[in-house]
Protein backbone atom coordinates (compact mmCIF):
# COMPACT_ATOMS: atom_id res chain seq x y z
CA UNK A 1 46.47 187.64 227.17
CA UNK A 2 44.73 191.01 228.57
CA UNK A 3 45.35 190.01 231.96
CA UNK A 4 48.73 189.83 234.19
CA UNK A 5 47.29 187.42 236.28
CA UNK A 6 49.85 185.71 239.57
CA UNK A 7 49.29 183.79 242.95
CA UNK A 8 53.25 183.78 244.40
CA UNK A 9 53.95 182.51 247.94
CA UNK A 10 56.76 183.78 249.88
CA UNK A 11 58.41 182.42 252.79
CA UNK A 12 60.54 185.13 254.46
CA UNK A 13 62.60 185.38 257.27
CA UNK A 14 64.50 187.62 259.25
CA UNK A 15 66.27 189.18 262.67
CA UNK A 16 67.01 191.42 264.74
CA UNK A 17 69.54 193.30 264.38
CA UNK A 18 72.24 191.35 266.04
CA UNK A 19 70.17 188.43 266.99
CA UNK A 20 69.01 190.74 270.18
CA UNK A 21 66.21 189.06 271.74
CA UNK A 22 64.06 192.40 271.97
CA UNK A 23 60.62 191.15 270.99
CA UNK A 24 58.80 191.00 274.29
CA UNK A 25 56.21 188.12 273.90
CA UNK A 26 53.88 190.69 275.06
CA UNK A 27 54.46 193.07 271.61
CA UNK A 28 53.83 189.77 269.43
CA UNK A 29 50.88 189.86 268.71
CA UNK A 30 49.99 193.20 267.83
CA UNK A 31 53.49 193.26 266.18
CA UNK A 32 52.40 190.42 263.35
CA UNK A 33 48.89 192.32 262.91
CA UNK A 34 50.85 195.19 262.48
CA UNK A 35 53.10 193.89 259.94
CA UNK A 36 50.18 192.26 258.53
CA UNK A 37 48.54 195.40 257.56
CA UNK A 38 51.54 196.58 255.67
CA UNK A 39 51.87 193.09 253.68
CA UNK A 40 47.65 193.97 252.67
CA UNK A 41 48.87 197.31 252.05
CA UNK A 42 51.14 195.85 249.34
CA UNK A 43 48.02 194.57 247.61
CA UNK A 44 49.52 190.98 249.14
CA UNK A 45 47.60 188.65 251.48
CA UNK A 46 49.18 187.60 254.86
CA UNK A 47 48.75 183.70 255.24
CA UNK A 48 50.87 183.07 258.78
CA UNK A 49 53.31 185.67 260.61
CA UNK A 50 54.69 184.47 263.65
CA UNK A 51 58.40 184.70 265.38
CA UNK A 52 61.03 184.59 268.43
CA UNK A 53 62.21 187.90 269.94
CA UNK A 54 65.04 187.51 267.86
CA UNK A 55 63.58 187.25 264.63
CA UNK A 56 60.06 186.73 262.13
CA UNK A 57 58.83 184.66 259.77
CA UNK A 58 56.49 185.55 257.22
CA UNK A 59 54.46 183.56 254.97
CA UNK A 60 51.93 185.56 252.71
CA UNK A 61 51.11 185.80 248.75
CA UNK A 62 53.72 188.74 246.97
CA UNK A 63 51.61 191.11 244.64
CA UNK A 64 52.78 191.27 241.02
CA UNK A 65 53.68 194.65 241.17
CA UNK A 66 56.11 195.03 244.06
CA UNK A 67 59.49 193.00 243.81
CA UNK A 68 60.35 190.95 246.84
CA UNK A 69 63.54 193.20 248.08
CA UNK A 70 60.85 196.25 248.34
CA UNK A 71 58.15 194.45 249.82
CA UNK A 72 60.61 193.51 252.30
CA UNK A 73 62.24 196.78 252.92
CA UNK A 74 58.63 198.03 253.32
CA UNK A 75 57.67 195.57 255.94
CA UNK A 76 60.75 196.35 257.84
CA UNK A 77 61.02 199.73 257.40
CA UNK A 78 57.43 200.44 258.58
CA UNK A 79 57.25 197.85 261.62
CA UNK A 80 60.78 198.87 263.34
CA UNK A 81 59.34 202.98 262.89
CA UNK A 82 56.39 201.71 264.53
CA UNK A 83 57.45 199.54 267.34
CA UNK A 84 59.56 202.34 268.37
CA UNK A 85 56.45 204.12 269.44
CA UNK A 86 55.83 201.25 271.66
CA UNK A 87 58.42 202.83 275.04
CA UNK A 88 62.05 202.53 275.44
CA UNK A 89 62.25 199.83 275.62
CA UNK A 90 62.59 199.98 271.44
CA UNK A 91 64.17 203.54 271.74
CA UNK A 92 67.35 201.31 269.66
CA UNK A 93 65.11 198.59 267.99
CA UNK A 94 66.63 197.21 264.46
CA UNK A 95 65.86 194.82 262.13
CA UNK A 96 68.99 193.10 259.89
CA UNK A 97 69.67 194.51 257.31
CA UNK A 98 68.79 191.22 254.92
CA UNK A 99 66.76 188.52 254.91
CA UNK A 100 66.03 185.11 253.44
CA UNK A 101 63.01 184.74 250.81
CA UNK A 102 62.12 181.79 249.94
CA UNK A 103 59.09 180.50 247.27
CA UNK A 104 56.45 178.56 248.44
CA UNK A 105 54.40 176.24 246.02
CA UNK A 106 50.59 175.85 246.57
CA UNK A 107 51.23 172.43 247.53
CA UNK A 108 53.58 173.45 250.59
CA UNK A 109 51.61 176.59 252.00
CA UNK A 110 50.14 174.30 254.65
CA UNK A 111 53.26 172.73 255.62
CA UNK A 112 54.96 175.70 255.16
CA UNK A 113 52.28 177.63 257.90
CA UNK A 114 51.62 174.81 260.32
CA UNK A 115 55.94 175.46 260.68
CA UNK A 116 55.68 179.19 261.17
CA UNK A 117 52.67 178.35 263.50
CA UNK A 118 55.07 176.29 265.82
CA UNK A 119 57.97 178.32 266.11
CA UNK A 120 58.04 178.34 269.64
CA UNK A 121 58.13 174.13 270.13
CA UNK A 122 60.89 174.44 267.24
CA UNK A 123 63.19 176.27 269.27
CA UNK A 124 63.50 174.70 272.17
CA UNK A 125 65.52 172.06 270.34
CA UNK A 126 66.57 174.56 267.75
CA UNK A 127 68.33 177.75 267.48
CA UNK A 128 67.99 180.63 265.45
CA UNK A 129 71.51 180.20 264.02
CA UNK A 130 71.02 176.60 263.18
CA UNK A 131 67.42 177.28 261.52
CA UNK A 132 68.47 179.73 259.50
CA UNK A 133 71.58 177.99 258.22
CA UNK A 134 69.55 174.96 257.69
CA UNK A 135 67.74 176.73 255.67
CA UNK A 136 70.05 178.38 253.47
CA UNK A 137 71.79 175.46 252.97
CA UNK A 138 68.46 173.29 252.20
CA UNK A 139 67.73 175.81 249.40
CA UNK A 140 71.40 175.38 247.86
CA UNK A 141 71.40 179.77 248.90
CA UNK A 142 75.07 180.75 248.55
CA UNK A 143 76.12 183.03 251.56
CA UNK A 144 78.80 184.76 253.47
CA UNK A 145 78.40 183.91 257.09
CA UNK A 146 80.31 186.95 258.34
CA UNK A 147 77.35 189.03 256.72
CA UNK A 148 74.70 187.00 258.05
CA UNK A 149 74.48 188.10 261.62
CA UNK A 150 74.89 192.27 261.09
């Protein structure tokens, strides 16, 4: 074949540092565009970004030439410089410094974005804690909980 030819979804999550809730609801917004950019920057399409003030999920397509811990460390990296610039308010603004990455099967995208769409009527019922243990455990991801929350 001549061709190195891919279409991978990723589902990826993560927090801020310490599970602060320092995403103002008015920053949201031009937060996920922002962080948006950077995923079409990675030659990788941004399908659904939305979050909590303590944390983000991401759903978008992962280029073949980038692995998933860089195109992470890239979208983090990039967005915490930048919302610094946005007042004090995130003079001491952090993400984690993991996440949780997930694949996503062309089958699932829809459920998978119609859930990052409604992350705001998921946690009233639902923490952050509880979501993202869920999850771990759903996937069968082995962790160390002590490490989770740094």
């Amino acid at each position: 074949m001549s061709q190195s030819l891919s279409k991978l979804y990723v589902h990826i999550i993560f927090h801020v540092k310490k599970e602060e809730e320092l995403i103002r609801p008015e920053d949201e917004k031009e937060l996920y565009a922002y962080i948006g950019g950077i995923i079409k920057h990675l030659s990788s399409f941004p399908v659904k970004i939305n979050g909590m003030g303590n944390h983000i999920h991401v759903l978008s397509t992962l280029s073949k030439n980038i692995s998933l811990a860089d195109f992470v460390e890239e979208i983090k990296k990039n967005s915490s410089r930048w919302i610094k610039t946005k007042g004090a308010h995130y003079r001491n603004f952090a993400w984690q410094s993991g996440y949780a990455g997930y694949s996503v099967s062309q089958s699932k995208v829809a459920t998978v974005e119609k859930y990052i769409e409604r992350q705001k009527e998921h946690h009233r019922a639902v923490s952050f804690r509880e979501e993202y243990l869920r999850f771990l455990n759903k996937n069968d991801v082995a962790f160390n909980e002590a490490y989770l929350w740094i």
